[in-house]
PDB file of N, CA and C in Angstrom:
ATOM      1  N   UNK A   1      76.123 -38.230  54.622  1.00  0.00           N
ATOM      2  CA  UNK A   1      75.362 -37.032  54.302  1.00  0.00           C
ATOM      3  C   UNK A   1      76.327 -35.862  54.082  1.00  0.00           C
ATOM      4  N   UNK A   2      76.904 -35.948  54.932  1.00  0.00           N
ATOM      5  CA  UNK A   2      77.612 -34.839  54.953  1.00  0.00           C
ATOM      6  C   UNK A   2      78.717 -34.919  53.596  1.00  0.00           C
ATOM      7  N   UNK A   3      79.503 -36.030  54.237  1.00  0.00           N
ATOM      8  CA  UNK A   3      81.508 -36.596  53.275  1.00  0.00           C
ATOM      9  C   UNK A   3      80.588 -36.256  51.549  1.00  0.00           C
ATOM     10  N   UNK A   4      79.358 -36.292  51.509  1.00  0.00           N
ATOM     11  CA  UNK A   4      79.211 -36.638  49.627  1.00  0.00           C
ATOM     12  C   UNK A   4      79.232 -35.117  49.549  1.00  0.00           C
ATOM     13  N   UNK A   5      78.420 -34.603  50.590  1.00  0.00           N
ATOM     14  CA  UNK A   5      78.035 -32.937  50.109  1.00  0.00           C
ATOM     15  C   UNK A   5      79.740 -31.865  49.949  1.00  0.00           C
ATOM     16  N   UNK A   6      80.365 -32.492  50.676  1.00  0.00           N
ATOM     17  CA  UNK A   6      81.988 -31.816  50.614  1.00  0.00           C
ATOM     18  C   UNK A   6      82.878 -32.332  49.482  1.00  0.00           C
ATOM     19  N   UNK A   7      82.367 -33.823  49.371  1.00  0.00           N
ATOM     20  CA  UNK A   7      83.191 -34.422  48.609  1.00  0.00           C
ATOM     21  C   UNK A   7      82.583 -34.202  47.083  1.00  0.00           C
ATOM     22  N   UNK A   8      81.376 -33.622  46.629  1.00  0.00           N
ATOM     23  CA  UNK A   8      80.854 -32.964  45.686  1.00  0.00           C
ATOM     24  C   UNK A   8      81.398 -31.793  45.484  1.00  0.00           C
ATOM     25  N   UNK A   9      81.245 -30.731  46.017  1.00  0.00           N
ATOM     26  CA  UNK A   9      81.632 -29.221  46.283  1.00  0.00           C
ATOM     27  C   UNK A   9      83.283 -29.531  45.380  1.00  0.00           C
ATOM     28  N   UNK A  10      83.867 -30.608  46.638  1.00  0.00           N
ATOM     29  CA  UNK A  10      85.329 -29.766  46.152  1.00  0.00           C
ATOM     30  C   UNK A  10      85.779 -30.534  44.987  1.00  0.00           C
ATOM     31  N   UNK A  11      85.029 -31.525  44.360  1.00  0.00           N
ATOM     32  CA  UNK A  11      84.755 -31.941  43.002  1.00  0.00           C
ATOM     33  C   UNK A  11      84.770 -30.622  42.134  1.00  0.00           C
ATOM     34  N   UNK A  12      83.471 -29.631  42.600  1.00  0.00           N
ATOM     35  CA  UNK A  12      83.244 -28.789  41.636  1.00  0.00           C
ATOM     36  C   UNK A  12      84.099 -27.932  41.785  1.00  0.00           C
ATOM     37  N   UNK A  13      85.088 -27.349  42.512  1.00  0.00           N
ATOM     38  CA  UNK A  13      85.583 -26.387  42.951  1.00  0.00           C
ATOM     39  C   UNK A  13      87.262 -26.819  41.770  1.00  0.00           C
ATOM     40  N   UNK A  14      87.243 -27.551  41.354  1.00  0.00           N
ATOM     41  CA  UNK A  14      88.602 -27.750  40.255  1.00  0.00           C
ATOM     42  C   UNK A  14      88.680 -26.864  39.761  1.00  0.00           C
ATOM     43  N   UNK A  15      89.584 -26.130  38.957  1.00  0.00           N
ATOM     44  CA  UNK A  15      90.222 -25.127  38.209  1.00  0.00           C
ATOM     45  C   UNK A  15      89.513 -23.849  38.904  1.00  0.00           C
ATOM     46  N   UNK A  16      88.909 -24.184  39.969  1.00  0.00           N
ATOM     47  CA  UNK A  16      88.704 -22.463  40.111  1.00  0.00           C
ATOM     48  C   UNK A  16      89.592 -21.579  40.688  1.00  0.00           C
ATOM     49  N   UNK A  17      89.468 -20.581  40.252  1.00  0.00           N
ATOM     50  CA  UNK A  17      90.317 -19.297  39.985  1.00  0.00           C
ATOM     51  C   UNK A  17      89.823 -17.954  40.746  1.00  0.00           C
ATOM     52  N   UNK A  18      88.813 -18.017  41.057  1.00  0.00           N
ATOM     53  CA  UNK A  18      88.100 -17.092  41.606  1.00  0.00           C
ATOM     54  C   UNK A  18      88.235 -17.333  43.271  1.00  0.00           C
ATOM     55  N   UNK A  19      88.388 -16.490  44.183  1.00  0.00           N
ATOM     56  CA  UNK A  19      88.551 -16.752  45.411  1.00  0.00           C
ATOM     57  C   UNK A  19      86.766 -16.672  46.337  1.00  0.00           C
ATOM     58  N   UNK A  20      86.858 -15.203  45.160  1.00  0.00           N
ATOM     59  CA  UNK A  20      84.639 -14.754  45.902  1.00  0.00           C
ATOM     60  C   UNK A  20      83.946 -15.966  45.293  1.00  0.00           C
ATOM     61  N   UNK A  21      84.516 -16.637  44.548  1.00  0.00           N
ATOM     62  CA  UNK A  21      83.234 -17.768  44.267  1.00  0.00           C
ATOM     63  C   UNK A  21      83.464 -18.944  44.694  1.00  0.00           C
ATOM     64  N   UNK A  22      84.948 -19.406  45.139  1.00  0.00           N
ATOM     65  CA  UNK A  22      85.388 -20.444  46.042  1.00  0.00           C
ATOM     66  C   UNK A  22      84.742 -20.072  47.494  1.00  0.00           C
ATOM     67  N   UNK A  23      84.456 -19.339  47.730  1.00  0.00           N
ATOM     68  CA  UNK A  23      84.059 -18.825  49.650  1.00  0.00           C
ATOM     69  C   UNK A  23      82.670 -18.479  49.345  1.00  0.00           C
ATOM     70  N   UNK A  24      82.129 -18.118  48.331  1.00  0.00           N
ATOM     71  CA  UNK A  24      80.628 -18.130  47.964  1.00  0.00           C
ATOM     72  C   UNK A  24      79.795 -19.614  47.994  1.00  0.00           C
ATOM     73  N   UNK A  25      80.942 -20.274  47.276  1.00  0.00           N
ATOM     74  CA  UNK A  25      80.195 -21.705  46.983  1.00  0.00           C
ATOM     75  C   UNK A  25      80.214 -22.045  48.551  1.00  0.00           C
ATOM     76  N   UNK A  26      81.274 -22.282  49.320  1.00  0.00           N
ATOM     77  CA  UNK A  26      81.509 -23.325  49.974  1.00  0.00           C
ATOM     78  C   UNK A  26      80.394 -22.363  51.338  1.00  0.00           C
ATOM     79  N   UNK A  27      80.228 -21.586  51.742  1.00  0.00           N
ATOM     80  CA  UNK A  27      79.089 -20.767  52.293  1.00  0.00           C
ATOM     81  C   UNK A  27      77.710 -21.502  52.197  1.00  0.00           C
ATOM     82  N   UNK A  28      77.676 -21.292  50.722  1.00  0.00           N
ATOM     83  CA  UNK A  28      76.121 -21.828  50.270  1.00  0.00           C
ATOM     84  C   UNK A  28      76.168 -23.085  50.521  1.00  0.00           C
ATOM     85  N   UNK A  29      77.120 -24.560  50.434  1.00  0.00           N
ATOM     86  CA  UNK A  29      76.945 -25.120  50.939  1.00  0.00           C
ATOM     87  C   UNK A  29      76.808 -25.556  52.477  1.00  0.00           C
ATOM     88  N   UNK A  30      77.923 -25.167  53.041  1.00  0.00           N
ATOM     89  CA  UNK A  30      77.618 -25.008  54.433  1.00  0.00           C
ATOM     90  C   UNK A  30      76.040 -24.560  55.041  1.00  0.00           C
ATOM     91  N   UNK A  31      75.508 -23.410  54.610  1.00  0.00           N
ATOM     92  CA  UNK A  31      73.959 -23.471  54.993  1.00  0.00           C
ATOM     93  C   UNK A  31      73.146 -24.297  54.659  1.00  0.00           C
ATOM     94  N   UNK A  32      73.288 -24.584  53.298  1.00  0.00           N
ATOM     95  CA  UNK A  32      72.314 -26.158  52.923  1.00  0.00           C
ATOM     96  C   UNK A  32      72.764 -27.257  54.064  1.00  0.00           C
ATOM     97  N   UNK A  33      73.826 -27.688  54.556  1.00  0.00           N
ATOM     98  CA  UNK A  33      73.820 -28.709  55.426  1.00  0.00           C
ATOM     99  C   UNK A  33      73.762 -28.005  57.037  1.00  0.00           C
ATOM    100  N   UNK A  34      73.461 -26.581  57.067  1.00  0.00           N
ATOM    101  CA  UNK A  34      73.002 -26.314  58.516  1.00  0.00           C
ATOM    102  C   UNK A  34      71.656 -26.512  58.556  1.00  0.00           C
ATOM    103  N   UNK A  35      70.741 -26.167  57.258  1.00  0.00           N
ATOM    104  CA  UNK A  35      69.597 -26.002  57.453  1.00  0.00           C
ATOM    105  C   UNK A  35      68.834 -27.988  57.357  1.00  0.00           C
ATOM    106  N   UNK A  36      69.720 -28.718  56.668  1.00  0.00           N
ATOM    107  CA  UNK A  36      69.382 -29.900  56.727  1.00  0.00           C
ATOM    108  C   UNK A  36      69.874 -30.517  57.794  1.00  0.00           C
ATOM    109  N   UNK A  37      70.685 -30.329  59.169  1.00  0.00           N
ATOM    110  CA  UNK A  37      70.686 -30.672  60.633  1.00  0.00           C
ATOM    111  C   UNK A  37      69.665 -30.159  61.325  1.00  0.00           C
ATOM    112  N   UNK A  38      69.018 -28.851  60.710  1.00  0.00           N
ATOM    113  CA  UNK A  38      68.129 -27.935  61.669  1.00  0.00           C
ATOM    114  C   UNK A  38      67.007 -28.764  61.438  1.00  0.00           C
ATOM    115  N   UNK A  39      66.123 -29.319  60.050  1.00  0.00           N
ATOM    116  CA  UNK A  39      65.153 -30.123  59.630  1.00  0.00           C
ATOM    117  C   UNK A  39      65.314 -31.153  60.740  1.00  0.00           C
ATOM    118  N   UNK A  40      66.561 -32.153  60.528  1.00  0.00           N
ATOM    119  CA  UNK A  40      66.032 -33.255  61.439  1.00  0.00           C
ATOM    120  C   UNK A  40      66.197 -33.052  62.780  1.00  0.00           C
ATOM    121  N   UNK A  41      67.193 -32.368  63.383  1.00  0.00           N
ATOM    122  CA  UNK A  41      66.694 -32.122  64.718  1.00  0.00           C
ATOM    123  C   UNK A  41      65.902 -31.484  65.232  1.00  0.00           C
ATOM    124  N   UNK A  42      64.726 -30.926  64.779  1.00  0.00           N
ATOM    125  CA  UNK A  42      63.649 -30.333  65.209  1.00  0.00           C
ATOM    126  C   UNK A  42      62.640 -31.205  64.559  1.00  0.00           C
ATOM    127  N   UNK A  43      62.593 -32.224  63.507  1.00  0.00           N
ATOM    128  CA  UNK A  43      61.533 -33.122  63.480  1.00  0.00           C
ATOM    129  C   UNK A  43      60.687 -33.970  64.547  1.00  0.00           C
ATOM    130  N   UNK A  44      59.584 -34.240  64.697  1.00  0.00           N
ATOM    131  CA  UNK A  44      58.840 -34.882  65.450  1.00  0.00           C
ATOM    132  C   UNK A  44      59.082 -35.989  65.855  1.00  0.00           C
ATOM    133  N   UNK A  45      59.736 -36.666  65.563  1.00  0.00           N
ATOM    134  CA  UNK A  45      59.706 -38.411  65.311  1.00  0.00           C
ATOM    135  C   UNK A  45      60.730 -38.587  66.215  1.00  0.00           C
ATOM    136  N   UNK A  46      61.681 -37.544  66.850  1.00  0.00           N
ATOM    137  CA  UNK A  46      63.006 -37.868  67.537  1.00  0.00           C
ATOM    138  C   UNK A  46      62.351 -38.386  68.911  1.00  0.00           C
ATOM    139  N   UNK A  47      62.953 -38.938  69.824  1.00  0.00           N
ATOM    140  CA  UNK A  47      62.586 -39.307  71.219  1.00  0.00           C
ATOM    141  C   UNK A  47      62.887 -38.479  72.000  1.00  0.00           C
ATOM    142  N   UNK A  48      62.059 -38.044  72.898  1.00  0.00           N
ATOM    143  CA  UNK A  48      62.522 -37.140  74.185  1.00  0.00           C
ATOM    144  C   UNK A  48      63.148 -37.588  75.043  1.00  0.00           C
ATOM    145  N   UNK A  49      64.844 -37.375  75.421  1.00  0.00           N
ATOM    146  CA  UNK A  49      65.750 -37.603  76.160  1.00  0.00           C
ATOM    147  C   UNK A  49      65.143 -37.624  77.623  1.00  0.00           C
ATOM    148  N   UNK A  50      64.395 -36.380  77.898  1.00  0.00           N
ATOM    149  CA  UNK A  50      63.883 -36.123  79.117  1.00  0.00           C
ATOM    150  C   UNK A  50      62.736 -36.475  79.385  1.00  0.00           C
ATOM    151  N   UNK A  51      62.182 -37.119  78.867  1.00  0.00           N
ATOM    152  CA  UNK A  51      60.552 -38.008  79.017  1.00  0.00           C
ATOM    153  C   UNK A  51      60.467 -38.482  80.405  1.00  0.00           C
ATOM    154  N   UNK A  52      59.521 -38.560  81.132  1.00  0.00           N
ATOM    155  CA  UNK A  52      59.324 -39.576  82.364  1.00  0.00           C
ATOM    156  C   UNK A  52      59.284 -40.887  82.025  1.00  0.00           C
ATOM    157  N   UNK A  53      60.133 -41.999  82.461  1.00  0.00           N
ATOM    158  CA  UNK A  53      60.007 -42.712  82.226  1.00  0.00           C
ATOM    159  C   UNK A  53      58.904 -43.702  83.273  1.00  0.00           C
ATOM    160  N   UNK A  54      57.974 -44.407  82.557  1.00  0.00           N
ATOM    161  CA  UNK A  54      57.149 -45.354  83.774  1.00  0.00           C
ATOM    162  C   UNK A  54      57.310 -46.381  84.181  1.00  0.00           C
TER     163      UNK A  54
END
């Protein structure tokens, strides 16, 4: 999940020249993969560590 989303980025990041759009991009990605850890660890379906067990 992660290695493709970096290993994309710095695909795209070739010949760039620009420093605000090298630290812009890599930003915007970084939140896309905070906000896609935040999705699944707050999804429903995970198991409760702390459950009673019977």
């Amino acid at each position: 999940m992660f290695k493709e989303r970096i290993t994309t980025w710095k695909k795209s990041q070739i010949g760039q020249t620009s420093g605000y759009e090298y630290e812009r991009s890599f930003t915007s990605m970084i939140q896309e993969i905070e906000e896609e850890v935040f999705q699944t660890m707050t999804s429903t379906n995970l198991k409760d560590k702390n459950k009673k067990k019977l």
